[in-house]
PDB file of N, CA and C in Angstrom:
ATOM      1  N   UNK A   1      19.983   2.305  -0.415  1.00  0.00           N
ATOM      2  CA  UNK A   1      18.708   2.037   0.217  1.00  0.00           C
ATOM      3  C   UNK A   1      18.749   2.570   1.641  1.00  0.00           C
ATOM      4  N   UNK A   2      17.785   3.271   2.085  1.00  0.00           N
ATOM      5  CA  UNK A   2      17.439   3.779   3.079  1.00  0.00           C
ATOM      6  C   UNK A   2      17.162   2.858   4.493  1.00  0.00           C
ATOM      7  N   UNK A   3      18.027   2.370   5.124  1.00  0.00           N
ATOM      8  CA  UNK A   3      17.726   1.386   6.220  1.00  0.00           C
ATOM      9  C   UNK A   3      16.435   1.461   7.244  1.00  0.00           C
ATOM     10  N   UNK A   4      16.118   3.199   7.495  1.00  0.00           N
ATOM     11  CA  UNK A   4      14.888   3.344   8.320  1.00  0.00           C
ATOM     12  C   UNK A   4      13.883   3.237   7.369  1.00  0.00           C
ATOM     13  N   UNK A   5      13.655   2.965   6.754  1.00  0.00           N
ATOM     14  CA  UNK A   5      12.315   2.680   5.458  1.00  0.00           C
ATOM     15  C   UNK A   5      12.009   0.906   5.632  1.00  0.00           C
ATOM     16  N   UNK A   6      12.862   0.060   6.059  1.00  0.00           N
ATOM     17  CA  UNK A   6      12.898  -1.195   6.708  1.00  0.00           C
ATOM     18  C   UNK A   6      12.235  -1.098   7.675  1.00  0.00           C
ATOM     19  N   UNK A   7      11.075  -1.273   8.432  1.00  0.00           N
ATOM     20  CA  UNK A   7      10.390  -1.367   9.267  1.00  0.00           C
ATOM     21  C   UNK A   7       9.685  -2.286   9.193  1.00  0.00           C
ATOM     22  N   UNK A   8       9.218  -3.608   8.791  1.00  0.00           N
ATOM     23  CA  UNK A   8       8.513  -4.552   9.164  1.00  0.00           C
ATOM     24  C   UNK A   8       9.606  -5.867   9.160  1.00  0.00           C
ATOM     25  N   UNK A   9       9.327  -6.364   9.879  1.00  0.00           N
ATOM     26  CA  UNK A   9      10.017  -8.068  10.054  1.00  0.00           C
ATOM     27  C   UNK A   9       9.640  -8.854   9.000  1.00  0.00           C
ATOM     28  N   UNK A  10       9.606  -9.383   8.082  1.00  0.00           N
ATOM     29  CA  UNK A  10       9.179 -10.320   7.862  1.00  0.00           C
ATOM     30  C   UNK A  10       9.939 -11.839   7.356  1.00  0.00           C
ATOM     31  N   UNK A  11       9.007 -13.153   7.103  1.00  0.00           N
ATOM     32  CA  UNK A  11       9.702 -14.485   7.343  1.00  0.00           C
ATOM     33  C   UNK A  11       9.434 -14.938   6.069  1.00  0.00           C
ATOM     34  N   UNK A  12      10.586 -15.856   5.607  1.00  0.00           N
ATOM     35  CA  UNK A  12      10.536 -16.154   4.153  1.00  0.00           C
ATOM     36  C   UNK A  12      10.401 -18.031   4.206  1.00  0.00           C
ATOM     37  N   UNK A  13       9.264 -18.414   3.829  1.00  0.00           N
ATOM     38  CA  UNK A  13       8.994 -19.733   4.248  1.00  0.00           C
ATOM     39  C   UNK A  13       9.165 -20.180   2.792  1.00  0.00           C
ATOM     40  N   UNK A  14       9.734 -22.056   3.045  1.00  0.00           N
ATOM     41  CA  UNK A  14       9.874 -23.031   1.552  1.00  0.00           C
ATOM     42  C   UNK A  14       9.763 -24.317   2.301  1.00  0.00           C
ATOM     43  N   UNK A  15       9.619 -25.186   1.476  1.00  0.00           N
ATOM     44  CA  UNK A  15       9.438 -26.851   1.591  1.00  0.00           C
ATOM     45  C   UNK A  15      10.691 -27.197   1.103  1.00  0.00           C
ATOM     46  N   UNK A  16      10.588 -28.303   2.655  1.00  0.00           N
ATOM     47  CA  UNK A  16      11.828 -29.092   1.978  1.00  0.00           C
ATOM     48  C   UNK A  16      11.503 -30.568   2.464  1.00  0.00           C
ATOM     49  N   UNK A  17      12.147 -31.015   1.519  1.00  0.00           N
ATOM     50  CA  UNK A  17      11.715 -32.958   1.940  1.00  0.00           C
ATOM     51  C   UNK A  17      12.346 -33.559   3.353  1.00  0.00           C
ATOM     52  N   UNK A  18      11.272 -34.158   3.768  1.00  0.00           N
ATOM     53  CA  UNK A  18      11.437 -34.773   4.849  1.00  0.00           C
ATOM     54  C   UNK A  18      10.777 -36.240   5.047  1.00  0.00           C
ATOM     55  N   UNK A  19      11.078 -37.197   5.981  1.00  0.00           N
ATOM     56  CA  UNK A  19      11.083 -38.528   5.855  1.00  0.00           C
ATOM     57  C   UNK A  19       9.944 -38.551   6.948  1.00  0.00           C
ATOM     58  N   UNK A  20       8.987 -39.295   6.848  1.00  0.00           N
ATOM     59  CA  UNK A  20       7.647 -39.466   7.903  1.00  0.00           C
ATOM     60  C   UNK A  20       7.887 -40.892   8.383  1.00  0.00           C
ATOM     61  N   UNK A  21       6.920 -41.206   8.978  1.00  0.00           N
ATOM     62  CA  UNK A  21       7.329 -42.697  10.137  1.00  0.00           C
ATOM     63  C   UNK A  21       7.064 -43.964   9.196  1.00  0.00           C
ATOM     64  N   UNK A  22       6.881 -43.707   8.068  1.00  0.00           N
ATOM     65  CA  UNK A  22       6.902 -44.947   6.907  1.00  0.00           C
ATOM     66  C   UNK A  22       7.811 -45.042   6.337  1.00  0.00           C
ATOM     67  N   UNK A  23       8.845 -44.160   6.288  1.00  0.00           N
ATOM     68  CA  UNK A  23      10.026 -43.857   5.591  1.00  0.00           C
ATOM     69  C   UNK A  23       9.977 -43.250   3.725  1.00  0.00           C
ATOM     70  N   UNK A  24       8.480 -42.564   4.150  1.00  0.00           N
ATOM     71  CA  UNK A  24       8.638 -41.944   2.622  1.00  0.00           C
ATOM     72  C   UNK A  24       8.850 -40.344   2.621  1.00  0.00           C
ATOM     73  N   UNK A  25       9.248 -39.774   1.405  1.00  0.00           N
ATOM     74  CA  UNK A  25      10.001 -38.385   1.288  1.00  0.00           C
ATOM     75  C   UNK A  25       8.601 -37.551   1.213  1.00  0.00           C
ATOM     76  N   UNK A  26       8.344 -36.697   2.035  1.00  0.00           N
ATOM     77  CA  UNK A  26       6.800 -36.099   2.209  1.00  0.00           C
ATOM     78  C   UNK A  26       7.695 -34.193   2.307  1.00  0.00           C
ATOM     79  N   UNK A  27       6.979 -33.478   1.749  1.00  0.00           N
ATOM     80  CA  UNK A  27       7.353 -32.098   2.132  1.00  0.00           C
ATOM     81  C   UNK A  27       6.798 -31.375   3.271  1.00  0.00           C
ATOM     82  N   UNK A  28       7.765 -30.481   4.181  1.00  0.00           N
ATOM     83  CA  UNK A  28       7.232 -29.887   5.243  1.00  0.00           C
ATOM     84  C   UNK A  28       7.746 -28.342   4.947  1.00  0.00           C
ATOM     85  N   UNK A  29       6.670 -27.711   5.658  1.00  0.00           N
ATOM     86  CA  UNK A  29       6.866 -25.549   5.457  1.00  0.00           C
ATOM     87  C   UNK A  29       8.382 -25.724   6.617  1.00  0.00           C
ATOM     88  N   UNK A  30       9.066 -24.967   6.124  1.00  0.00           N
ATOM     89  CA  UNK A  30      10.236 -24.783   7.373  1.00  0.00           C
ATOM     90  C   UNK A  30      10.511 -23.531   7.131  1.00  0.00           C
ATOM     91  N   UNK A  31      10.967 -22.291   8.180  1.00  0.00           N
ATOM     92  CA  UNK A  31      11.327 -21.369   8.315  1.00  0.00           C
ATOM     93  C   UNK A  31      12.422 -20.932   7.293  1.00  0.00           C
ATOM     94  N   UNK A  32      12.971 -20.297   6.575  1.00  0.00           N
ATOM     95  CA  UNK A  32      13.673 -20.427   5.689  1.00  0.00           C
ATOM     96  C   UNK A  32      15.364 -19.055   6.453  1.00  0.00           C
ATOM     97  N   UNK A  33      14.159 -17.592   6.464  1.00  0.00           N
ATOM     98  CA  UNK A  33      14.996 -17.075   6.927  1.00  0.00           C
ATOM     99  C   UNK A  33      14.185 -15.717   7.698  1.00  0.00           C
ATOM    100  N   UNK A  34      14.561 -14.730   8.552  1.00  0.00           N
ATOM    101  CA  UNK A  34      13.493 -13.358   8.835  1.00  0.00           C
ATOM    102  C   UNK A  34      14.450 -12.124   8.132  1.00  0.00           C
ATOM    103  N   UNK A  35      14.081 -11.413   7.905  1.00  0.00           N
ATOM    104  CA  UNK A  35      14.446 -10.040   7.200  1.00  0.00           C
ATOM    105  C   UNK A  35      13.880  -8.906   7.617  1.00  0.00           C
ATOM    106  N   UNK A  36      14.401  -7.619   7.491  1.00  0.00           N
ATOM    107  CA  UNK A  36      13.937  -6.293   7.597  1.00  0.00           C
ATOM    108  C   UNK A  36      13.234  -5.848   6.827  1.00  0.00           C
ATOM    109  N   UNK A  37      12.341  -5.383   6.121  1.00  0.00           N
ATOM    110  CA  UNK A  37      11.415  -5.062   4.509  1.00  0.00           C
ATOM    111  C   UNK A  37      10.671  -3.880   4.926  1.00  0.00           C
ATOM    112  N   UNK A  38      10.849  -3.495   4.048  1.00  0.00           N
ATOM    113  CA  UNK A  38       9.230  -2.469   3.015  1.00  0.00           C
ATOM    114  C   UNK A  38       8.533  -3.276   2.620  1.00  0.00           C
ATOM    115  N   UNK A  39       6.970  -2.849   2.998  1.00  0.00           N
ATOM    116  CA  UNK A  39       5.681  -3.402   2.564  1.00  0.00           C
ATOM    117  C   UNK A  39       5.117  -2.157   1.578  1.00  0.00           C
ATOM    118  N   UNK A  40       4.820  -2.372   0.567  1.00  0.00           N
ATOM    119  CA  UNK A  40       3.967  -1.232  -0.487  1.00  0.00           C
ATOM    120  C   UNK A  40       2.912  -1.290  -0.812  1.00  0.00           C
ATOM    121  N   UNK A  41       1.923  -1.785  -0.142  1.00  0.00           N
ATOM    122  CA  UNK A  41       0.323  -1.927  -1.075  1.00  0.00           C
ATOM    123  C   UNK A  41       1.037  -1.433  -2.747  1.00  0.00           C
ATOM    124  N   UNK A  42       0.287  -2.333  -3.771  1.00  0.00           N
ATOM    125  CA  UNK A  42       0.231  -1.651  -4.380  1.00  0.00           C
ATOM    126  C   UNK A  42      -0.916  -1.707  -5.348  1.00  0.00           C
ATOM    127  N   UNK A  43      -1.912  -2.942  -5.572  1.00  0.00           N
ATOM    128  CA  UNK A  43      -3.378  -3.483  -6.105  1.00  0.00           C
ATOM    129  C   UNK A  43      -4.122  -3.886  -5.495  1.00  0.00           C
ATOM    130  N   UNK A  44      -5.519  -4.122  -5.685  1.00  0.00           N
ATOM    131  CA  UNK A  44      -6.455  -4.636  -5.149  1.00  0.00           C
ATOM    132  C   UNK A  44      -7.676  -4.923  -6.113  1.00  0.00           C
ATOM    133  N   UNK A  45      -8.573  -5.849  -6.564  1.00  0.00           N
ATOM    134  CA  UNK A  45      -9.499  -6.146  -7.169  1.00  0.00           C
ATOM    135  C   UNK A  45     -10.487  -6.778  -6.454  1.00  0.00           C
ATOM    136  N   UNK A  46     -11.514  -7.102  -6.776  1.00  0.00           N
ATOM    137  CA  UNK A  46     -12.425  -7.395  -6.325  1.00  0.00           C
ATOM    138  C   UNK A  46     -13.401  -7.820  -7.757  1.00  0.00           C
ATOM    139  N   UNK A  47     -13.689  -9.563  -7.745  1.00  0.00           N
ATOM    140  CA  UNK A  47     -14.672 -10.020  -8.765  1.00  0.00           C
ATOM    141  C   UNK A  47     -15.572 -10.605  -8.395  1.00  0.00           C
ATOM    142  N   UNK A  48     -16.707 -10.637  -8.819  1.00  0.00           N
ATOM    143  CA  UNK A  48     -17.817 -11.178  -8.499  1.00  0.00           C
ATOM    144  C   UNK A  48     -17.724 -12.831  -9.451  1.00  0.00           C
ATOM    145  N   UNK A  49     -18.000 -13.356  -8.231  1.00  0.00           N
ATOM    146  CA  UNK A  49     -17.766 -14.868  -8.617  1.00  0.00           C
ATOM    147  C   UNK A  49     -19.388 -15.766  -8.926  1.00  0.00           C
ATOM    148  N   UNK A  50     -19.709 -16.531  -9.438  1.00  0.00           N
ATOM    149  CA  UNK A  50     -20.869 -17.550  -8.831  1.00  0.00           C
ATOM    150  C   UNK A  50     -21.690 -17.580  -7.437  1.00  0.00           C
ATOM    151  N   UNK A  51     -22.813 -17.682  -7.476  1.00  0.00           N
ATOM    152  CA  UNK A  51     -23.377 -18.012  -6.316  1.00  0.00           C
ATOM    153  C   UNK A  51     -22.903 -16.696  -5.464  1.00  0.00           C
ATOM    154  N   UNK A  52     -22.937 -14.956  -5.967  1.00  0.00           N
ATOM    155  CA  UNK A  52     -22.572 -14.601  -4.776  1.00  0.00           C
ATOM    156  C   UNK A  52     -21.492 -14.381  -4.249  1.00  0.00           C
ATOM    157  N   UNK A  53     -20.602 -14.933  -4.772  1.00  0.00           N
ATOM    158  CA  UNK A  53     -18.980 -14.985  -4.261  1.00  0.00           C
ATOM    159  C   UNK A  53     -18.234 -14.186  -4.584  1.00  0.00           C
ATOM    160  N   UNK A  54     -17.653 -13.374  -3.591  1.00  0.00           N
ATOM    161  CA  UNK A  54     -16.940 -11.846  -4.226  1.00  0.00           C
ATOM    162  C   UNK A  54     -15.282 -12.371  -4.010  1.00  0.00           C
ATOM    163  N   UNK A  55     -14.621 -12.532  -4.583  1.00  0.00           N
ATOM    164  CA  UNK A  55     -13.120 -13.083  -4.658  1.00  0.00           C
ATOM    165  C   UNK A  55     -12.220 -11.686  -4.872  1.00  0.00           C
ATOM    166  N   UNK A  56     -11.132 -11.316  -4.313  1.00  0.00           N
ATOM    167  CA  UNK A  56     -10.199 -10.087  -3.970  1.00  0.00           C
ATOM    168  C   UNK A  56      -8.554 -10.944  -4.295  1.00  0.00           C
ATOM    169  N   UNK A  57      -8.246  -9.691  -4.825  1.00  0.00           N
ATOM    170  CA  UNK A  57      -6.446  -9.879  -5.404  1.00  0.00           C
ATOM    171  C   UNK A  57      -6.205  -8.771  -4.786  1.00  0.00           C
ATOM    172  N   UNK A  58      -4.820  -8.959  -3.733  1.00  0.00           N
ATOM    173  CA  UNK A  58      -4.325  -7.845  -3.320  1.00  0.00           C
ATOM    174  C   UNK A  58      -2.959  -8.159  -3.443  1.00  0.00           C
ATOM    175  N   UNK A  59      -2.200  -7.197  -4.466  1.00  0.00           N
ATOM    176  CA  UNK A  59      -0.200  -7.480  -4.985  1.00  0.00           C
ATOM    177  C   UNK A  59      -0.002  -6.448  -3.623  1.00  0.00           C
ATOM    178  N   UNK A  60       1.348  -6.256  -3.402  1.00  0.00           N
ATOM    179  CA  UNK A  60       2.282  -6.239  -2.471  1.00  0.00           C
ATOM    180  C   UNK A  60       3.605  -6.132  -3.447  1.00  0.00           C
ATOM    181  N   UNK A  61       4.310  -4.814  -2.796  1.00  0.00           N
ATOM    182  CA  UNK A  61       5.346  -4.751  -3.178  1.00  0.00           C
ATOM    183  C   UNK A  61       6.594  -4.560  -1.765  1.00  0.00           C
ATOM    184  N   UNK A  62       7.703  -5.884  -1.883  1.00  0.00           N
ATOM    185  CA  UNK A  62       8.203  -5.943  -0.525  1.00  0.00           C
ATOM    186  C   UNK A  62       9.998  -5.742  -0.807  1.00  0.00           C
ATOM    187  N   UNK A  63      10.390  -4.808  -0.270  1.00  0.00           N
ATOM    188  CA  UNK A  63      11.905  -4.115  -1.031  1.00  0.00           C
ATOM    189  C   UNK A  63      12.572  -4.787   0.453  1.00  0.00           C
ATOM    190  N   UNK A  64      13.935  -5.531   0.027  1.00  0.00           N
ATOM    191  CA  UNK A  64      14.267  -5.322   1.099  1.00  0.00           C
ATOM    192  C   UNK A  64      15.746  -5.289   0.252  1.00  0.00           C
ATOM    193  N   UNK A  65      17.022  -5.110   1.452  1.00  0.00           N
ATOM    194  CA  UNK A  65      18.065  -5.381   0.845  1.00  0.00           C
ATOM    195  C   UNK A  65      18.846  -6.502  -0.264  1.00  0.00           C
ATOM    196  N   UNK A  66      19.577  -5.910  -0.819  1.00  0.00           N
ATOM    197  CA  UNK A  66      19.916  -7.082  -1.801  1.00  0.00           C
ATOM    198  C   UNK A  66      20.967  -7.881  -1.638  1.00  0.00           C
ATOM    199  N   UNK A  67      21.767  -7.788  -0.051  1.00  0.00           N
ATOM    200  CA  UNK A  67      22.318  -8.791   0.478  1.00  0.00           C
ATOM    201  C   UNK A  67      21.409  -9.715   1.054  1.00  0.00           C
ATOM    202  N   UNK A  68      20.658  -9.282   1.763  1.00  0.00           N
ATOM    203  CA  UNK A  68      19.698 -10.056   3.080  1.00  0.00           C
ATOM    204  C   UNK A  68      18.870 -11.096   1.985  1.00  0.00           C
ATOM    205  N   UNK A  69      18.187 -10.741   0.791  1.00  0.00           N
ATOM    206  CA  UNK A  69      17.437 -11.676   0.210  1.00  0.00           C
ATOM    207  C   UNK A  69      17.888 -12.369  -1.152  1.00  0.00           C
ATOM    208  N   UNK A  70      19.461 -12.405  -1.332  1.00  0.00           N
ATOM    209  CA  UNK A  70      19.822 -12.520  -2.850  1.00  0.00           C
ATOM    210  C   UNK A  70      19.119 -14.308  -2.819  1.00  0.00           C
ATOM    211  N   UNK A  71      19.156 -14.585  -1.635  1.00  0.00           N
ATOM    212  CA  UNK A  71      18.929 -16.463  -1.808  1.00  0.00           C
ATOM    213  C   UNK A  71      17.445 -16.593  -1.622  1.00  0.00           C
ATOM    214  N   UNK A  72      16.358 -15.918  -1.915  1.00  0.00           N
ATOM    215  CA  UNK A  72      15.102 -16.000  -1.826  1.00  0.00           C
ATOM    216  C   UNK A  72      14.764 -16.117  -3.502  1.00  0.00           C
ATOM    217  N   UNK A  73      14.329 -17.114  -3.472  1.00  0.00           N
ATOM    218  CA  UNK A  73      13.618 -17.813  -4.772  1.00  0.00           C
ATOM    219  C   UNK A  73      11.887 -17.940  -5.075  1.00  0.00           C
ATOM    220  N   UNK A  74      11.720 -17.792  -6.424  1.00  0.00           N
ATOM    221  CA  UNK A  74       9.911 -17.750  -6.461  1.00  0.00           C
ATOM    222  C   UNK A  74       8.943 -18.581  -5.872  1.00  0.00           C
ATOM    223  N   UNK A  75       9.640 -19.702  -5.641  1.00  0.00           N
ATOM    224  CA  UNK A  75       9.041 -20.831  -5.158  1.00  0.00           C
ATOM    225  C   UNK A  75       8.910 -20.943  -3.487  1.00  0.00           C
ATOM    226  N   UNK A  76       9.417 -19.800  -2.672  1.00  0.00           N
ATOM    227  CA  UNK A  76       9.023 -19.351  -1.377  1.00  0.00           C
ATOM    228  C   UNK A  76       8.188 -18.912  -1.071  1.00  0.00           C
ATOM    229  N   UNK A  77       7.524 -18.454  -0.058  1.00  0.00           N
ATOM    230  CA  UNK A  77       6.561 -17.324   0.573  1.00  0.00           C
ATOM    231  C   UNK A  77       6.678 -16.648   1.702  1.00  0.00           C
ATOM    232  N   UNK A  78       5.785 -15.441   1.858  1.00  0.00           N
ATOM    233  CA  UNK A  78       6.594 -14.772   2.632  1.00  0.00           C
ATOM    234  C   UNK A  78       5.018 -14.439   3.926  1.00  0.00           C
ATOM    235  N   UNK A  79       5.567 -14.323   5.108  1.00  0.00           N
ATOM    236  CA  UNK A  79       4.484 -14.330   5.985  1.00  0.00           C
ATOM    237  C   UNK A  79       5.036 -13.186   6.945  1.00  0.00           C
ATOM    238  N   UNK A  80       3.865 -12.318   7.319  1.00  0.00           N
ATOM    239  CA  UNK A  80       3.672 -10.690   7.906  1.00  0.00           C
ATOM    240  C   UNK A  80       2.814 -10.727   8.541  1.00  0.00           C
ATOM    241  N   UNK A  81       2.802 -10.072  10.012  1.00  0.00           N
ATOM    242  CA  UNK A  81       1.545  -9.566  10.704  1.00  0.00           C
ATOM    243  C   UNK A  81       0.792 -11.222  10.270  1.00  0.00           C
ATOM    244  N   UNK A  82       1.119 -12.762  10.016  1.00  0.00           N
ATOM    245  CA  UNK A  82      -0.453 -13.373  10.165  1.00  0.00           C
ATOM    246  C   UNK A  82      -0.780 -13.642   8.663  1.00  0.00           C
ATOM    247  N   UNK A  83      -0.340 -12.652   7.684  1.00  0.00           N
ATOM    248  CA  UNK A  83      -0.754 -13.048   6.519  1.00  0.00           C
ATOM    249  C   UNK A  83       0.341 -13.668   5.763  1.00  0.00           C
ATOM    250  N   UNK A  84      -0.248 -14.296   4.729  1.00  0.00           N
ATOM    251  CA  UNK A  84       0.466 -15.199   4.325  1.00  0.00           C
ATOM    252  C   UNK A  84       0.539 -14.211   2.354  1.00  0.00           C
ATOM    253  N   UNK A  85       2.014 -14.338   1.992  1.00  0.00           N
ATOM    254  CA  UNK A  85       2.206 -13.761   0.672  1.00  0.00           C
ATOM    255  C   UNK A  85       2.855 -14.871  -0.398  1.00  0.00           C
ATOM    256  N   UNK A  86       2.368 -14.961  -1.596  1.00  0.00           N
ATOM    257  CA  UNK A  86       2.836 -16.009  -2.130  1.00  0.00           C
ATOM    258  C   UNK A  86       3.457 -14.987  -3.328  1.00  0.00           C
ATOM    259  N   UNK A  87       4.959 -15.215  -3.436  1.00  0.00           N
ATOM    260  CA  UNK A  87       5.731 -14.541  -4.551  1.00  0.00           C
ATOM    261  C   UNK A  87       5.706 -14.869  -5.946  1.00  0.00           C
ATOM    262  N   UNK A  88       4.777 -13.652  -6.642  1.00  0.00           N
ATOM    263  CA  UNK A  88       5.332 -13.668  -8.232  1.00  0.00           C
ATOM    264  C   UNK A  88       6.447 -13.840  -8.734  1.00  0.00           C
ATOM    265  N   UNK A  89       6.572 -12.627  -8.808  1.00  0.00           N
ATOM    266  CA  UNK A  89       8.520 -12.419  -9.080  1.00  0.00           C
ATOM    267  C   UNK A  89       9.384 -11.757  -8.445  1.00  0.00           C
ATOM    268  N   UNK A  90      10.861 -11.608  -8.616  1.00  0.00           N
ATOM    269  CA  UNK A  90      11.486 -10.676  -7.980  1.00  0.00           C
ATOM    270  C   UNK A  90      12.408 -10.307  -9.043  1.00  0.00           C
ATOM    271  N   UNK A  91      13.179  -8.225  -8.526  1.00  0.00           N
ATOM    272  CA  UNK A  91      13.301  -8.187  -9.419  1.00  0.00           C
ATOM    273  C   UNK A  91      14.496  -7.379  -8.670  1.00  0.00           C
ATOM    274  N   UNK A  92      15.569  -7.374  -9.478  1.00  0.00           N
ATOM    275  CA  UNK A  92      16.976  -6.405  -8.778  1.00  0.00           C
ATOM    276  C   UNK A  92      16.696  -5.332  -9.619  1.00  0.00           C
ATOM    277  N   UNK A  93      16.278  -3.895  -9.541  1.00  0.00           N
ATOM    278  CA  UNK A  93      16.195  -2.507 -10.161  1.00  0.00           C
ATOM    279  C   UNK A  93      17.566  -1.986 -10.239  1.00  0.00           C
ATOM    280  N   UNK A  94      17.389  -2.177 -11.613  1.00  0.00           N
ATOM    281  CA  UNK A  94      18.603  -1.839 -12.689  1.00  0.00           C
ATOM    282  C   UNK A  94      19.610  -2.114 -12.782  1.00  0.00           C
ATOM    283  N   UNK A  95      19.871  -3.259 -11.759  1.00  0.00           N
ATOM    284  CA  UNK A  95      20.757  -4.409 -11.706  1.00  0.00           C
ATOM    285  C   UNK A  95      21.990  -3.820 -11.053  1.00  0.00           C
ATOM    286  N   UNK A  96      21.722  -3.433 -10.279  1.00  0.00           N
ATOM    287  CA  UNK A  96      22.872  -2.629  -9.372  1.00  0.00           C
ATOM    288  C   UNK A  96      23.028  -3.121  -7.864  1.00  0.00           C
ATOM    289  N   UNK A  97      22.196  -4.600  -7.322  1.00  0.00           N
ATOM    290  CA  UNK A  97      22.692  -4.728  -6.686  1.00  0.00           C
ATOM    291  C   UNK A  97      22.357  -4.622  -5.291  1.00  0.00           C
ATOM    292  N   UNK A  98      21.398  -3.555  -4.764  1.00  0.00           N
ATOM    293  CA  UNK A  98      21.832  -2.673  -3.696  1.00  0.00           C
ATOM    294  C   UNK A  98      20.446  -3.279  -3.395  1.00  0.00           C
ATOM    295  N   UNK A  99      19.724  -3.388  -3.915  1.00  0.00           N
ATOM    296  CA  UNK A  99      18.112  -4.027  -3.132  1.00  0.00           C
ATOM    297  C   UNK A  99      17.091  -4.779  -3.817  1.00  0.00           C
ATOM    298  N   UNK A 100      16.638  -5.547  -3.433  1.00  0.00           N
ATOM    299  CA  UNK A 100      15.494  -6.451  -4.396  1.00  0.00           C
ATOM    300  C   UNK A 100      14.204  -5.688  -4.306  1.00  0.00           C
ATOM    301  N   UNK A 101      13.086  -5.637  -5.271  1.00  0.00           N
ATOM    302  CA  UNK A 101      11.629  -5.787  -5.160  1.00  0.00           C
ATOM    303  C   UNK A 101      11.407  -7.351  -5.276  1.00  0.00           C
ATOM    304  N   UNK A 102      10.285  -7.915  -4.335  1.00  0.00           N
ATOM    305  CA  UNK A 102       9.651  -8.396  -4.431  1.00  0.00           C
ATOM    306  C   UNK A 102       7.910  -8.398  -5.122  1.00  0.00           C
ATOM    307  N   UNK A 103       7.863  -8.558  -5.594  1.00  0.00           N
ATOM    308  CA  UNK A 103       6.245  -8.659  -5.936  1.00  0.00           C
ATOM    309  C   UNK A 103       5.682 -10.106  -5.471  1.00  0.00           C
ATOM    310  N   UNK A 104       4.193  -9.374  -4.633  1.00  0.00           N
ATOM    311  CA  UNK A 104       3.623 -10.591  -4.164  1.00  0.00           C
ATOM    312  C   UNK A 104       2.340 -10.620  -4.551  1.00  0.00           C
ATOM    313  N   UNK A 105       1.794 -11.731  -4.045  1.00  0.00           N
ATOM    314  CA  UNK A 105       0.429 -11.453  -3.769  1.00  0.00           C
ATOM    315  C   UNK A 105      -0.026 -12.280  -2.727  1.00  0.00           C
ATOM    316  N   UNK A 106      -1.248 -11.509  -1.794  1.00  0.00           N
ATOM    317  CA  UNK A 106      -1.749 -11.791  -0.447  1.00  0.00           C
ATOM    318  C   UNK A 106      -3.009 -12.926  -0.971  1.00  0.00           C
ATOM    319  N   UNK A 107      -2.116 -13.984   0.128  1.00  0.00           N
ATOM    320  CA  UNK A 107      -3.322 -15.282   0.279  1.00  0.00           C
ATOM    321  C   UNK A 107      -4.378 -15.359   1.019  1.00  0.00           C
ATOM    322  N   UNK A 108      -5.308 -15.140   0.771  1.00  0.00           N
ATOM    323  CA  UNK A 108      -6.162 -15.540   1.949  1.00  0.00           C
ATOM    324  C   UNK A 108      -7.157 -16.545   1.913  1.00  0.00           C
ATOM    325  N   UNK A 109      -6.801 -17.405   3.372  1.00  0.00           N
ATOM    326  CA  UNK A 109      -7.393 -18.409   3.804  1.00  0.00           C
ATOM    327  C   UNK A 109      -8.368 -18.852   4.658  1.00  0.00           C
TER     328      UNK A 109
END
């Protein structure tokens, strides 16, 4: 993998249980870890909803090394520039090791 092809920062956010002033187990977003990545556009849709409502899917494809992210799990998300990415799957290409794809898709709120 090409290290200058790494050009964006990005932060890999998860919940983890934490105790609130009643003493019950409540989940909070905590920083998980930051990384070097490739961002790939790679979809976009656009449906016409009810009442008017135009609703958009935009996937994301985010490569980064396959040391830096072997401990990033589906149940994370990943946040860039402000936006927020919630992970499909991930996938090690051809199982060699050397770098993950991520596949995402962009939340918007």
């Amino acid at each position: 993998m090409n290290a200058g092809q790494l050009k964006g920062k990005i932060t890999v956010w998860r919940k983890v249980p934490d105790k609130n002033e009643m003493k019950e187990t409540t989940f909070v977003d905590k920083e998980f870890m930051q990384l070097w990545a490739e961002i790939i556009p790679q979809t976009a849709t656009l449906q016409r909803a009810a009442a008017d409502t135009m609703l958009s899917s935009t996937t994301h494809k985010i490569k980064v090394r396959y040391g830096s992210g072997k401990l990033i799990k589906q149940d994370m998300w990943i946040t860039f520039k402000g936006h927020r990415f919630d992970i499909k799957y991930i996938l090690n290409p051809y199982f060699r090791k050397e770098s993950l794809e991520i596949f995402v898709e962009e939340v918007i709120t």
